[in-house]
N, C-alpha and C. Protein backbone atom coordinates (compact mmCIF):
# COMPACT_ATOMS: atom_id res chain seq x y z
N UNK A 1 0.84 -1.18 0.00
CA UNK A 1 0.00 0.00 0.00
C UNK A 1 0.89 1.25 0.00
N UNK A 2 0.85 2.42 -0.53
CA UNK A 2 1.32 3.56 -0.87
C UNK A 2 0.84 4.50 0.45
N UNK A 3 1.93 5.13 0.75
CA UNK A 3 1.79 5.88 1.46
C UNK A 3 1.05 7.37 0.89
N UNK A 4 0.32 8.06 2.00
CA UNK A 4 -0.51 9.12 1.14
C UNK A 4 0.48 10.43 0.79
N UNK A 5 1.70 10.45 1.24
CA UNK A 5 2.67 11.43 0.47
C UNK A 5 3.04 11.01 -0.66
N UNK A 6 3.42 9.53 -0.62
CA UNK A 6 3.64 8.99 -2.05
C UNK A 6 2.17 9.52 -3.20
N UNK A 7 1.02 9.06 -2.94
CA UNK A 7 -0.17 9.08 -4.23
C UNK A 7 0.13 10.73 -3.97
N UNK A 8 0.09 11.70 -3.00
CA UNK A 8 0.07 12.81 -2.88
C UNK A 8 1.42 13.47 -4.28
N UNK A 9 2.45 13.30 -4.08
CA UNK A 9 3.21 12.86 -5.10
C UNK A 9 3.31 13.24 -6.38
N UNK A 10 2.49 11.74 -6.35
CA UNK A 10 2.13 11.37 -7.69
C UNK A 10 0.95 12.29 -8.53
N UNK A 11 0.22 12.58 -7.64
CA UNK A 11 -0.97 13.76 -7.86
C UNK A 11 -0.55 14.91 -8.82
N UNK A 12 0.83 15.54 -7.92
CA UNK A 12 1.20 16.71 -8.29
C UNK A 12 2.00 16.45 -9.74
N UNK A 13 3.04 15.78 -9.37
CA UNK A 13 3.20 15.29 -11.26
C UNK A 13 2.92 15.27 -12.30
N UNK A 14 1.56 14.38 -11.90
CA UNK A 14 0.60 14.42 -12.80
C UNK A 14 0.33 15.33 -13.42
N UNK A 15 -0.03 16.58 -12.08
CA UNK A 15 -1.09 17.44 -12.40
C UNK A 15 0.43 18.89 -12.67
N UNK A 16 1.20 18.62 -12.78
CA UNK A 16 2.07 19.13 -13.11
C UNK A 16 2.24 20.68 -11.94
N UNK A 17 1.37 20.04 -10.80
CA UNK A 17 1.11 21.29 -9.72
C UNK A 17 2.51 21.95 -8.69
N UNK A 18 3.41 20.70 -8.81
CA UNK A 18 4.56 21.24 -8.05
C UNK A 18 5.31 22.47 -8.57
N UNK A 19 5.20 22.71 -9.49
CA UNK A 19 5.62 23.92 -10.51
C UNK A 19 4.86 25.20 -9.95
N UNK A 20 3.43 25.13 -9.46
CA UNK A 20 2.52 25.88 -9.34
C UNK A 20 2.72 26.26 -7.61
N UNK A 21 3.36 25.19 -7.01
CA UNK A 21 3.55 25.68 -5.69
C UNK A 21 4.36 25.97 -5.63
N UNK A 22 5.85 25.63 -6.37
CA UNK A 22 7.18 26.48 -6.40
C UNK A 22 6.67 27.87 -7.04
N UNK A 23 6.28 28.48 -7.81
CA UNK A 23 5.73 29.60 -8.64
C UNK A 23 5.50 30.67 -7.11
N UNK A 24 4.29 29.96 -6.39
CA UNK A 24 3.62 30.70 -5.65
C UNK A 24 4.76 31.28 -4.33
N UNK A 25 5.61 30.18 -4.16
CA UNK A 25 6.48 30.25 -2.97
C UNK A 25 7.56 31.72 -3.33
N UNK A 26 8.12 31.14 -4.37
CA UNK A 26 8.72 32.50 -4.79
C UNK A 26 8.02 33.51 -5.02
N UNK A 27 6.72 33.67 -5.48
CA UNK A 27 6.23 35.61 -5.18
C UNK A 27 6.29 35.92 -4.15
N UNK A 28 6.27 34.52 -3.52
CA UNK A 28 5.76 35.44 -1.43
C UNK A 28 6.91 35.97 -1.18
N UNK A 29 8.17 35.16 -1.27
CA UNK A 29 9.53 35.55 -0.76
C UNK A 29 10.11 36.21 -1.75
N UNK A 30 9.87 36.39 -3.04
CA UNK A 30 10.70 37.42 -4.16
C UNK A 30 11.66 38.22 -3.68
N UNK A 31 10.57 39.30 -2.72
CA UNK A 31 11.16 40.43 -2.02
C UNK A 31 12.75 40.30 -1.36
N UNK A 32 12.32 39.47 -0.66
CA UNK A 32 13.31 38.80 0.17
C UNK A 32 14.31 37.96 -0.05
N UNK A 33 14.54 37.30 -1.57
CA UNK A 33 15.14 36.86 -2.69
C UNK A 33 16.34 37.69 -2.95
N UNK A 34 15.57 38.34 -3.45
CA UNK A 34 16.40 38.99 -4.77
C UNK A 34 16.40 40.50 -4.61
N UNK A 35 15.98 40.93 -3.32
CA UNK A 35 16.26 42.52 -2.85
C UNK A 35 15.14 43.61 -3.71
N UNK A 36 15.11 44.60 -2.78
CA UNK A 36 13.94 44.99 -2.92
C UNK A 36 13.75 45.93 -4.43
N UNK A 37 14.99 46.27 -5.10
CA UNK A 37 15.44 46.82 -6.05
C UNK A 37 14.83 46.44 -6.94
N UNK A 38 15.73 45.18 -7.19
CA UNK A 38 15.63 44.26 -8.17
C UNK A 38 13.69 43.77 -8.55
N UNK A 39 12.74 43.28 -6.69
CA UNK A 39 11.95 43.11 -6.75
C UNK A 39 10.59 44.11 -7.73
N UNK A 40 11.05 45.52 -7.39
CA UNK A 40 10.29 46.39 -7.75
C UNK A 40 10.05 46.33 -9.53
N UNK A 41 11.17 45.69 -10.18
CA UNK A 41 11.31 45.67 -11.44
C UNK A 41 10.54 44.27 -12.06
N UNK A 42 10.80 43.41 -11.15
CA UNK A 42 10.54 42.11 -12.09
C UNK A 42 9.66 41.06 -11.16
N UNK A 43 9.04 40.64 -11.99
CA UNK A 43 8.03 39.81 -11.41
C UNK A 43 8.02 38.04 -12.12
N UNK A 44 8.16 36.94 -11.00
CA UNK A 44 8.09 35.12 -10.99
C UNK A 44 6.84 35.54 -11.65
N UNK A 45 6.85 34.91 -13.36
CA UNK A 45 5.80 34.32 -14.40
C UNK A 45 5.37 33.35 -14.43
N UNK A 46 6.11 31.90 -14.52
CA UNK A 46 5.89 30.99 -14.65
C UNK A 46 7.17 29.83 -14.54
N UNK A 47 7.30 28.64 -14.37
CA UNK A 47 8.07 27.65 -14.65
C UNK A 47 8.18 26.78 -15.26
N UNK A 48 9.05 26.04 -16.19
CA UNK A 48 8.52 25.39 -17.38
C UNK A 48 10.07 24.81 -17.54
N UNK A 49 9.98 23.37 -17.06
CA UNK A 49 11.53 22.48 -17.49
C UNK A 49 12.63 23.64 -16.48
N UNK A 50 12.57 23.70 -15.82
CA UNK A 50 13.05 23.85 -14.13
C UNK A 50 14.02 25.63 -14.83
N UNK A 51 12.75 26.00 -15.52
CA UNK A 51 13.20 27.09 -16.05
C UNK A 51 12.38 28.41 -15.49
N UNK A 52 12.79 29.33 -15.13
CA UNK A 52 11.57 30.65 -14.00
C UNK A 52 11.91 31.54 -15.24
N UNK A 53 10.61 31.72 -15.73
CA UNK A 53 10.43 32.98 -16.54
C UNK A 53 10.14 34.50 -15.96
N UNK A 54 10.70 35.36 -16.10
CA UNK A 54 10.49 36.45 -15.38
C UNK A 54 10.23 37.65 -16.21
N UNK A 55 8.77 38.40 -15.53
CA UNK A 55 8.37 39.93 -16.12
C UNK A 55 9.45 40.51 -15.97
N UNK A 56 9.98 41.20 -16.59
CA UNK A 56 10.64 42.80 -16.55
C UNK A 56 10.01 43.67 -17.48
N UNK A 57 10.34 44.98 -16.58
CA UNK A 57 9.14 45.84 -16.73
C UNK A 57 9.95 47.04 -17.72
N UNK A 58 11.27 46.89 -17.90
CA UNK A 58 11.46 47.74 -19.71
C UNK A 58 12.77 46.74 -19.80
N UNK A 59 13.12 47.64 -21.06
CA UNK A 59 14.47 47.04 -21.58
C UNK A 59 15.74 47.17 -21.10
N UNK A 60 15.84 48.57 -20.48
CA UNK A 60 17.28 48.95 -19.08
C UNK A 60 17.06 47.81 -18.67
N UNK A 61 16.05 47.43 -17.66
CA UNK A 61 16.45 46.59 -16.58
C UNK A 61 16.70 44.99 -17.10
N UNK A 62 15.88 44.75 -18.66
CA UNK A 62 16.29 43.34 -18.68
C UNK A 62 17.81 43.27 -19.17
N UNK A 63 17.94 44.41 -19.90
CA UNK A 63 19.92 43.86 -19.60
C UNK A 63 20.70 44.36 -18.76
N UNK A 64 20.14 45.18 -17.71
CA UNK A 64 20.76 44.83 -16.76
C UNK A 64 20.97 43.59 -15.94
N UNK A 65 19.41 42.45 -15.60
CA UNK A 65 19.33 41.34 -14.71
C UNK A 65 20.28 40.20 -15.86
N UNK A 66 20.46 40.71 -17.42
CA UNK A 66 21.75 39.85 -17.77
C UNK A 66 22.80 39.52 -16.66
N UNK A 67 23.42 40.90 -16.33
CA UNK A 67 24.58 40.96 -15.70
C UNK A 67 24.36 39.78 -14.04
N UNK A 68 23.22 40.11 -13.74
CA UNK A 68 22.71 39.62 -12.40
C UNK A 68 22.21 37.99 -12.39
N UNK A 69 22.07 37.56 -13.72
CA UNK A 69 21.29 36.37 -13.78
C UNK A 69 22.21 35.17 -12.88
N UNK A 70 23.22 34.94 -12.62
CA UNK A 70 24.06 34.16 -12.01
C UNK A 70 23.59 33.87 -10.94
N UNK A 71 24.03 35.23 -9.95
CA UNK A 71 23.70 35.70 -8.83
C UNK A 71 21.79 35.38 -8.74
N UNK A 72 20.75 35.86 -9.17
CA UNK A 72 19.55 35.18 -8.96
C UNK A 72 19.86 33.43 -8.99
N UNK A 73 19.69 33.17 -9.98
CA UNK A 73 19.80 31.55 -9.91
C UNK A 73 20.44 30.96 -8.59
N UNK A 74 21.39 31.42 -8.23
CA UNK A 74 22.13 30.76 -6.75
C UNK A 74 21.04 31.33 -5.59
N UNK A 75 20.21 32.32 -5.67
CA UNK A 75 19.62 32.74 -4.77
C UNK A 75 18.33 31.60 -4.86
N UNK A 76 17.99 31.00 -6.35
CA UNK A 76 16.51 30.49 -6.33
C UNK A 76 17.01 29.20 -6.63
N UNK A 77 18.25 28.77 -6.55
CA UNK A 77 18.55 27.05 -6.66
C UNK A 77 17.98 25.81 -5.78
N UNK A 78 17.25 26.81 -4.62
CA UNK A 78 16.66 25.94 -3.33
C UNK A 78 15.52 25.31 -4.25
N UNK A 79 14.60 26.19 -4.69
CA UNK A 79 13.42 25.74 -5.48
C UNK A 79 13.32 24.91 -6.81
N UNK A 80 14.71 24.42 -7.10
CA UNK A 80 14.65 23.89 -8.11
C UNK A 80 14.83 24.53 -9.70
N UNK A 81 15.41 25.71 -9.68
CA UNK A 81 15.39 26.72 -10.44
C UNK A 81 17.18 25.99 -11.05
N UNK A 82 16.84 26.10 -12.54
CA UNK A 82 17.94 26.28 -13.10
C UNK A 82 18.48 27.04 -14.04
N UNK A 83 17.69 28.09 -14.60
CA UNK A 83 17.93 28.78 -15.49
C UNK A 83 16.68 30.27 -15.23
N UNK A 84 17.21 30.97 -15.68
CA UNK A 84 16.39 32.51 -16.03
C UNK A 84 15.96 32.41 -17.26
N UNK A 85 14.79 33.07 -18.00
CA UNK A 85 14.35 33.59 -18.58
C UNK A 85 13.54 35.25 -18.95
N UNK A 86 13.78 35.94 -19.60
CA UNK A 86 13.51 37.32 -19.23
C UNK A 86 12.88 37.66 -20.66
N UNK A 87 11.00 38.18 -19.87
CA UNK A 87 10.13 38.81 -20.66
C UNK A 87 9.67 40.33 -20.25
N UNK A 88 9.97 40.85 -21.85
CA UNK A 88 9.41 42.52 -21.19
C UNK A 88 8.18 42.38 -21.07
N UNK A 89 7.63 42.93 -19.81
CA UNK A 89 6.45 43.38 -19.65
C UNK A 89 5.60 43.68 -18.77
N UNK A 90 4.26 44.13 -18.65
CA UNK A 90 3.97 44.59 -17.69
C UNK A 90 3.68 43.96 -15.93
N UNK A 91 4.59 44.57 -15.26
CA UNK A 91 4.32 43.85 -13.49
C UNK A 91 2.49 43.73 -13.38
N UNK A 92 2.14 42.39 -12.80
CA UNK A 92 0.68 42.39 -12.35
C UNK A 92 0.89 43.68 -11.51
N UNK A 93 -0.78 44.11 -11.49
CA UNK A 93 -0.93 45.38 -10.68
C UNK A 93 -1.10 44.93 -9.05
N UNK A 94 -1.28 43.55 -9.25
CA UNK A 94 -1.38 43.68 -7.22
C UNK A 94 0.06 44.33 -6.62
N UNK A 95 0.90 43.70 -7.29
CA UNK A 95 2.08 44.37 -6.77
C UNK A 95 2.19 45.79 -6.82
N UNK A 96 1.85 46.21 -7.54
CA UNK A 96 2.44 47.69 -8.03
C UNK A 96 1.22 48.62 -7.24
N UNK A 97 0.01 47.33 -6.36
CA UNK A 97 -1.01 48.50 -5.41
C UNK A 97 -0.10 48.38 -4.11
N UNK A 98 0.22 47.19 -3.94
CA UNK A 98 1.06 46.84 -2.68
C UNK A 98 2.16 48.30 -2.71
N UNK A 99 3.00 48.20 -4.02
CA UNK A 99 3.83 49.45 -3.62
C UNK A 99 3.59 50.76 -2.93
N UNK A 100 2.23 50.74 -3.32
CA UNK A 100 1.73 51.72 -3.66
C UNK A 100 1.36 52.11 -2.08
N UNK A 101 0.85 51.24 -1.69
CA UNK A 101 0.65 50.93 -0.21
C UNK A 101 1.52 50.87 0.85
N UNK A 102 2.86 51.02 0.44
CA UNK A 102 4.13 51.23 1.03
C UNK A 102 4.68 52.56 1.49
N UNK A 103 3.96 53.23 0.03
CA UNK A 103 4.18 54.72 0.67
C UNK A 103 2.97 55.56 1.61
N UNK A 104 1.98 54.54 1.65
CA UNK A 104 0.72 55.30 2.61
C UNK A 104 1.58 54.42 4.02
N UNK A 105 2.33 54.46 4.11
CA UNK A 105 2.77 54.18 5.24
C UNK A 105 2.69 52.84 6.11
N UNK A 106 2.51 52.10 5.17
CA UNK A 106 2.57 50.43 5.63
C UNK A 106 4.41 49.78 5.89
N UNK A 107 4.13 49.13 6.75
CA UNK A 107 5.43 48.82 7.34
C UNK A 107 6.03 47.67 6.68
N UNK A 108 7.18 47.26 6.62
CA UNK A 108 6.97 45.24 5.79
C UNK A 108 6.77 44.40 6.69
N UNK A 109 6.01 44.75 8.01
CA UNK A 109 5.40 43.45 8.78
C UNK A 109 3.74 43.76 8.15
N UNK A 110 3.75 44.90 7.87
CA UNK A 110 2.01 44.96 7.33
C UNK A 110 1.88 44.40 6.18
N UNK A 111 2.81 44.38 5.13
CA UNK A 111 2.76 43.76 3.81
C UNK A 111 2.59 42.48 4.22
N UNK A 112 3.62 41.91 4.93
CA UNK A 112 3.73 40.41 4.96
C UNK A 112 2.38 40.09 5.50
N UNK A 113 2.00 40.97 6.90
CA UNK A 113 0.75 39.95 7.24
C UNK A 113 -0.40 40.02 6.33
N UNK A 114 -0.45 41.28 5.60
CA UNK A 114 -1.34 41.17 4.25
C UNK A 114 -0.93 39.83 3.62
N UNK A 115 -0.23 39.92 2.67
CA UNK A 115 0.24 38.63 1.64
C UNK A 115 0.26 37.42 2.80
N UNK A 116 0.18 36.91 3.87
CA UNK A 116 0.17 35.72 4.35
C UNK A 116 -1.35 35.71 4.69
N UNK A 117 -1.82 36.63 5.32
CA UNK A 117 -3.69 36.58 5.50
C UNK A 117 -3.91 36.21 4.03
N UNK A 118 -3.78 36.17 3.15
CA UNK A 118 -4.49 36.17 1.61
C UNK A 118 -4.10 34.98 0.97
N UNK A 119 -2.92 34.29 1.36
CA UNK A 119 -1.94 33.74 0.52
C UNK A 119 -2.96 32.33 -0.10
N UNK A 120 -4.25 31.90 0.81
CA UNK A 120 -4.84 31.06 1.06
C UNK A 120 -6.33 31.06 -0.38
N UNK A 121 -5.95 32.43 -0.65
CA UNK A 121 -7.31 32.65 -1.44
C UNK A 121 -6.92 32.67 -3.13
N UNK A 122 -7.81 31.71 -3.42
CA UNK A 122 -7.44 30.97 -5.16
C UNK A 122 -7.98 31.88 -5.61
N UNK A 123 -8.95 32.91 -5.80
CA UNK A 123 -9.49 33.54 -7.10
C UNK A 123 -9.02 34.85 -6.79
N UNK A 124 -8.21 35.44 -8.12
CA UNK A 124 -7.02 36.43 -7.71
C UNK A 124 -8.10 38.03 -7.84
N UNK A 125 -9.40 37.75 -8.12
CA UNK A 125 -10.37 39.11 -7.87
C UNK A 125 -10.74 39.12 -6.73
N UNK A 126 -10.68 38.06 -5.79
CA UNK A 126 -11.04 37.83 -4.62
C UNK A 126 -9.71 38.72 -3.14
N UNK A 127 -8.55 37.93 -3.98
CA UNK A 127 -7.46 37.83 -3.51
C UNK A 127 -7.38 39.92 -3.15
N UNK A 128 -7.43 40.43 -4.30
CA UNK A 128 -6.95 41.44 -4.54
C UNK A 128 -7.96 42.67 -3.92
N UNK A 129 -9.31 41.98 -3.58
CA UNK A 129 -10.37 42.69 -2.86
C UNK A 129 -9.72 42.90 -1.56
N UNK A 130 -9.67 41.30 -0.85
CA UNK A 130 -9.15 41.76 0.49
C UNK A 130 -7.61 42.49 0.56
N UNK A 131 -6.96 42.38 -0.11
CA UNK A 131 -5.59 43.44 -0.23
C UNK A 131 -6.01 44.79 0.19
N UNK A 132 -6.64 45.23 -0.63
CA UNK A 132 -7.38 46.70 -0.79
C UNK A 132 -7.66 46.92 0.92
N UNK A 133 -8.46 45.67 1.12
CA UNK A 133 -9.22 46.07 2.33
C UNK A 133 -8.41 46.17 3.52
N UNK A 134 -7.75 45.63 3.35
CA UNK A 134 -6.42 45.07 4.86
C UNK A 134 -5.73 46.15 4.61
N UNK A 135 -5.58 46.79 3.93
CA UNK A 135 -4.22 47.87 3.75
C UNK A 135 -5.08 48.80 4.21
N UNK A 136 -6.18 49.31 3.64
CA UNK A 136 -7.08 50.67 4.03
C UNK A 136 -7.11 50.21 5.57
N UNK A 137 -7.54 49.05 5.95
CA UNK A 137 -7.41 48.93 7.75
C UNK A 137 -6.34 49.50 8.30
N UNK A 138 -5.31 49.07 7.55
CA UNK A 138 -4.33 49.06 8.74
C UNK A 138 -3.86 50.52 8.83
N UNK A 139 -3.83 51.25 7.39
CA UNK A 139 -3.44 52.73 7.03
C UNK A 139 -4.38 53.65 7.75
N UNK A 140 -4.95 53.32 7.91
CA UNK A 140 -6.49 54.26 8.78
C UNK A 140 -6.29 53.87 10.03
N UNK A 141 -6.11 52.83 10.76
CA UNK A 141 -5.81 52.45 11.98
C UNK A 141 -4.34 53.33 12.75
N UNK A 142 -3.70 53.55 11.30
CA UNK A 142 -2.90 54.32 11.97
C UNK A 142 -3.10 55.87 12.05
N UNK A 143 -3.62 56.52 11.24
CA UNK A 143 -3.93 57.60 11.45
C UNK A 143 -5.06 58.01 12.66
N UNK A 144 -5.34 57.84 13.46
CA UNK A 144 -6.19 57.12 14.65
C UNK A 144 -5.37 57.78 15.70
């Protein structure tokens, strides 16, 4: 009889989902990756043959993360990452409200407990409602 990590496993394989939980692991920690610089520019797309495709958001910065691509990869080798890939284009906007939310005076324990309260919620209109909402809490809580 198979143990239920084993069929568990086998599930993800299948379903080609381990890709989808490495994907997710790195947006949470990006920040914390690859520095906050770097983060602001480029955004974890997708994975495909232990390859991380990455947004960049013009053409400066994708040849600049040329120079840097080394240095990432040793930072994301935990996850199974073996190679970079680099697409121009536009950062999803949750991030770029989150930034945005940085300068109304949110702290990075408020980000994080935002993005970990949420991290749980699959439908990303859903996801991005309570963002809105947790940040206006906490930004108003402080003005108080």
């Amino acid at each position: 009889m198979q143990s239920f990590q084993s069929l568990l496993n086998k599930f993800n394989k299948s379903f080609k989902l381990e890709d989808g939980v490495v994907i997710s692991a790195l947006r949470d920690r990006w920040t914390d990756l690859v520095g906050k610089t770097i983060a602001v520019h480029t955004f974890p797309d997708m994975i495909k043959d232990r390859q991380l495709t990455l947004i960049v958001d013009s053409p400066q910065w994708r040849h600049h993360l040329d120079f840097l691509k080394n240095d990432i990869c040793e930072k994301i080798e935990r996850y199974g990452i073996d190679d970079l890939k680099f697409r121009i284009g536009k950062i999803p906007e949750s991030k770029g409200k989150i930034a945005k939310a940085v300068e109304a005076k949110l702290t990075e324990d408020d980000i994080r407990y935002i993005e970990n309260t949420i991290k749980n919620v699959k439908d990303e209109e859903l996801k991005e409602t309570f963002r809105k909402l947790i940040a206006h809490g906490l930004v108003k809580g402080k003005k108080r």
